[in-house]
Protein backbone atom coordinates (compact mmCIF):
# COMPACT_ATOMS: atom_id res chain seq x y z
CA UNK A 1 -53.59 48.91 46.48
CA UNK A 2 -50.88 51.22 47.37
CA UNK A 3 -48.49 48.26 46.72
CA UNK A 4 -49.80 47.51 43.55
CA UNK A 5 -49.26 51.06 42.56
CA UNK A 6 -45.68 51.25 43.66
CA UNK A 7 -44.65 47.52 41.40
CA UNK A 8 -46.35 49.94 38.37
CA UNK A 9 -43.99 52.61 38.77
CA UNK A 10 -41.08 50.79 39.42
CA UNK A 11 -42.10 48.55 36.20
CA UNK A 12 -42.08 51.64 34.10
CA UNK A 13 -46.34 51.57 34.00
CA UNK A 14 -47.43 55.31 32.78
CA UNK A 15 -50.16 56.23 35.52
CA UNK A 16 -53.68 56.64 33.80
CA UNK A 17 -55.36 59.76 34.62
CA UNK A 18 -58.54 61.45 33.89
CA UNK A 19 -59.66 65.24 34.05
CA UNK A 20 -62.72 64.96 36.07
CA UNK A 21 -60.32 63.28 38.78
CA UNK A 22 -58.97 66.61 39.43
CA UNK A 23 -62.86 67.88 40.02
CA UNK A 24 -63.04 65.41 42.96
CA UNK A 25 -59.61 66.05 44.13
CA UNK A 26 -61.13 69.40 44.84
CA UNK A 27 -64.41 68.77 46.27
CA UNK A 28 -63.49 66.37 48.48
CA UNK A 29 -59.61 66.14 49.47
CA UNK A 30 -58.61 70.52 49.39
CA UNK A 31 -56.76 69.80 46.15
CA UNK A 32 -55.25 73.83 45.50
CA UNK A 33 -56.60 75.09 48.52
CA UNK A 34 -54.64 77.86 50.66
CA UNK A 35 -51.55 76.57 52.61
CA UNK A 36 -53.25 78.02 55.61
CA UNK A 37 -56.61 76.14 55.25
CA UNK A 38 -54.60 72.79 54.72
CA UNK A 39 -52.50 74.02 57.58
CA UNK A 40 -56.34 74.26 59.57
CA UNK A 41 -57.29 70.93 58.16
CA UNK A 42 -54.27 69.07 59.28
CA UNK A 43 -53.91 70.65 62.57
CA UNK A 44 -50.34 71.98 61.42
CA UNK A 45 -48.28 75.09 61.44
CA UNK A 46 -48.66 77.24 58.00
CA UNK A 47 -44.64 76.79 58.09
CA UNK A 48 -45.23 72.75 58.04
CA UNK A 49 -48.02 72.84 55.74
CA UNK A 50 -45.60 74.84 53.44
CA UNK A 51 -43.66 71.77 52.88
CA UNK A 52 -46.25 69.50 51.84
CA UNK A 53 -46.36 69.92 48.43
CA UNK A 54 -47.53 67.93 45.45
CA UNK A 55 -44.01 67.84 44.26
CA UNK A 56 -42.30 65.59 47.48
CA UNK A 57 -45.69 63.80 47.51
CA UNK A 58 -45.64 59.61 47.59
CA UNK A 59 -48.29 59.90 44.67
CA UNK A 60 -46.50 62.78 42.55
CA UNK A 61 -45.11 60.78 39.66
CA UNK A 62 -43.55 63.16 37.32
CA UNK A 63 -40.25 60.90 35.75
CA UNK A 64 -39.99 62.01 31.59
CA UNK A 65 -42.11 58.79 30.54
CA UNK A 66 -44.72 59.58 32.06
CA UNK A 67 -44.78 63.76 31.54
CA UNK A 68 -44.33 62.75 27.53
CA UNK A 69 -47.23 60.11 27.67
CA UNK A 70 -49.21 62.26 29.60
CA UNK A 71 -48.83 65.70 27.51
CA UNK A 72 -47.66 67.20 30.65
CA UNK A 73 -45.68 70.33 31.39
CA UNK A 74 -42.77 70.75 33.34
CA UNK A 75 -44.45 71.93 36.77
CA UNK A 76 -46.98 68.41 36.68
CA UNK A 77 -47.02 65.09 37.13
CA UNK A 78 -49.63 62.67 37.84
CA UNK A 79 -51.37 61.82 40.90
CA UNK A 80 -51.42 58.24 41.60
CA UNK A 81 -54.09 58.29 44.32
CA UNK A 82 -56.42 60.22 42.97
CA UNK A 83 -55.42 59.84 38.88
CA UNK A 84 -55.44 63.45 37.31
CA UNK A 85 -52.67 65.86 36.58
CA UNK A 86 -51.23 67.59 39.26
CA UNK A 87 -49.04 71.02 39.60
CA UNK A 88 -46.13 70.69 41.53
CA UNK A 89 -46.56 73.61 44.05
CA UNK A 90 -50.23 72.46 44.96
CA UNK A 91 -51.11 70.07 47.87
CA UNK A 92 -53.97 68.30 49.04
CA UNK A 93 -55.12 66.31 52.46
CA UNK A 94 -54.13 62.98 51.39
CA UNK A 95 -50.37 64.30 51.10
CA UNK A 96 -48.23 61.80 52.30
CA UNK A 97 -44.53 61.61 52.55
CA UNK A 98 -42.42 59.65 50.07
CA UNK A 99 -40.81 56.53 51.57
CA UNK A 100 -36.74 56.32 51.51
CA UNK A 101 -34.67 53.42 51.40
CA UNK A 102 -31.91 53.92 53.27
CA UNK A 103 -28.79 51.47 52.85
CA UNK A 104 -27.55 50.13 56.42
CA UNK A 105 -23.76 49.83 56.61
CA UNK A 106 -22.31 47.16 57.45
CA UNK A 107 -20.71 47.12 60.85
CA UNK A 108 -17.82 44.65 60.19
């Protein structure tokens, strides 16, 4: 699924999201809760949990197309995962880190 999701956003797909998403994100993954209780729940240092952020999220999509589509405001973008707008600055337990493609020089 998570494949899937990545071909949509590198096809230019706009995310759908829904409001009551966000409800759910809360109940059941600590969407918004304090850094220190996600900090508890992942069995990390408040200084680590600081970093893990909506914004540097794998599922934060917040490129212009999809802010505009989605009425959103500067500080969102949508959650992929979990399909609701999200702020920036929040977090939730199924953060994960964005994967990087790093080019390999060639060792000629």
């Amino acid at each position: 699924m998570k494949d899937m999701m990545a071909i949509g956003l590198m096809m230019g797909a706009v995310p759908e999201v829904d409001p009551k998403n966000k409800k759910r994100a809360e109940d059941y993954w600590m969407y918004g809760a304090s850094t220190e209780e996600l900090a508890k729940a992942w069995g990390k240092s408040v200084a680590m949990a600081e970093l893990k952020t909506c914004g540097n999220c794998e599922y934060f999509d917040n490129r212009a197309k999809t802010l505009k589509a989605l009425k959103g405001k500067p500080d969102q973008g949508a959650c992929t995962k979990f399909q609701f707008m999200c702020n920036q600055e929040a977090a939730c337990q199924a953060w994960d880190c964005k994967e990087m493609e790093w080019e390999q020089e060639d060792d000629d």
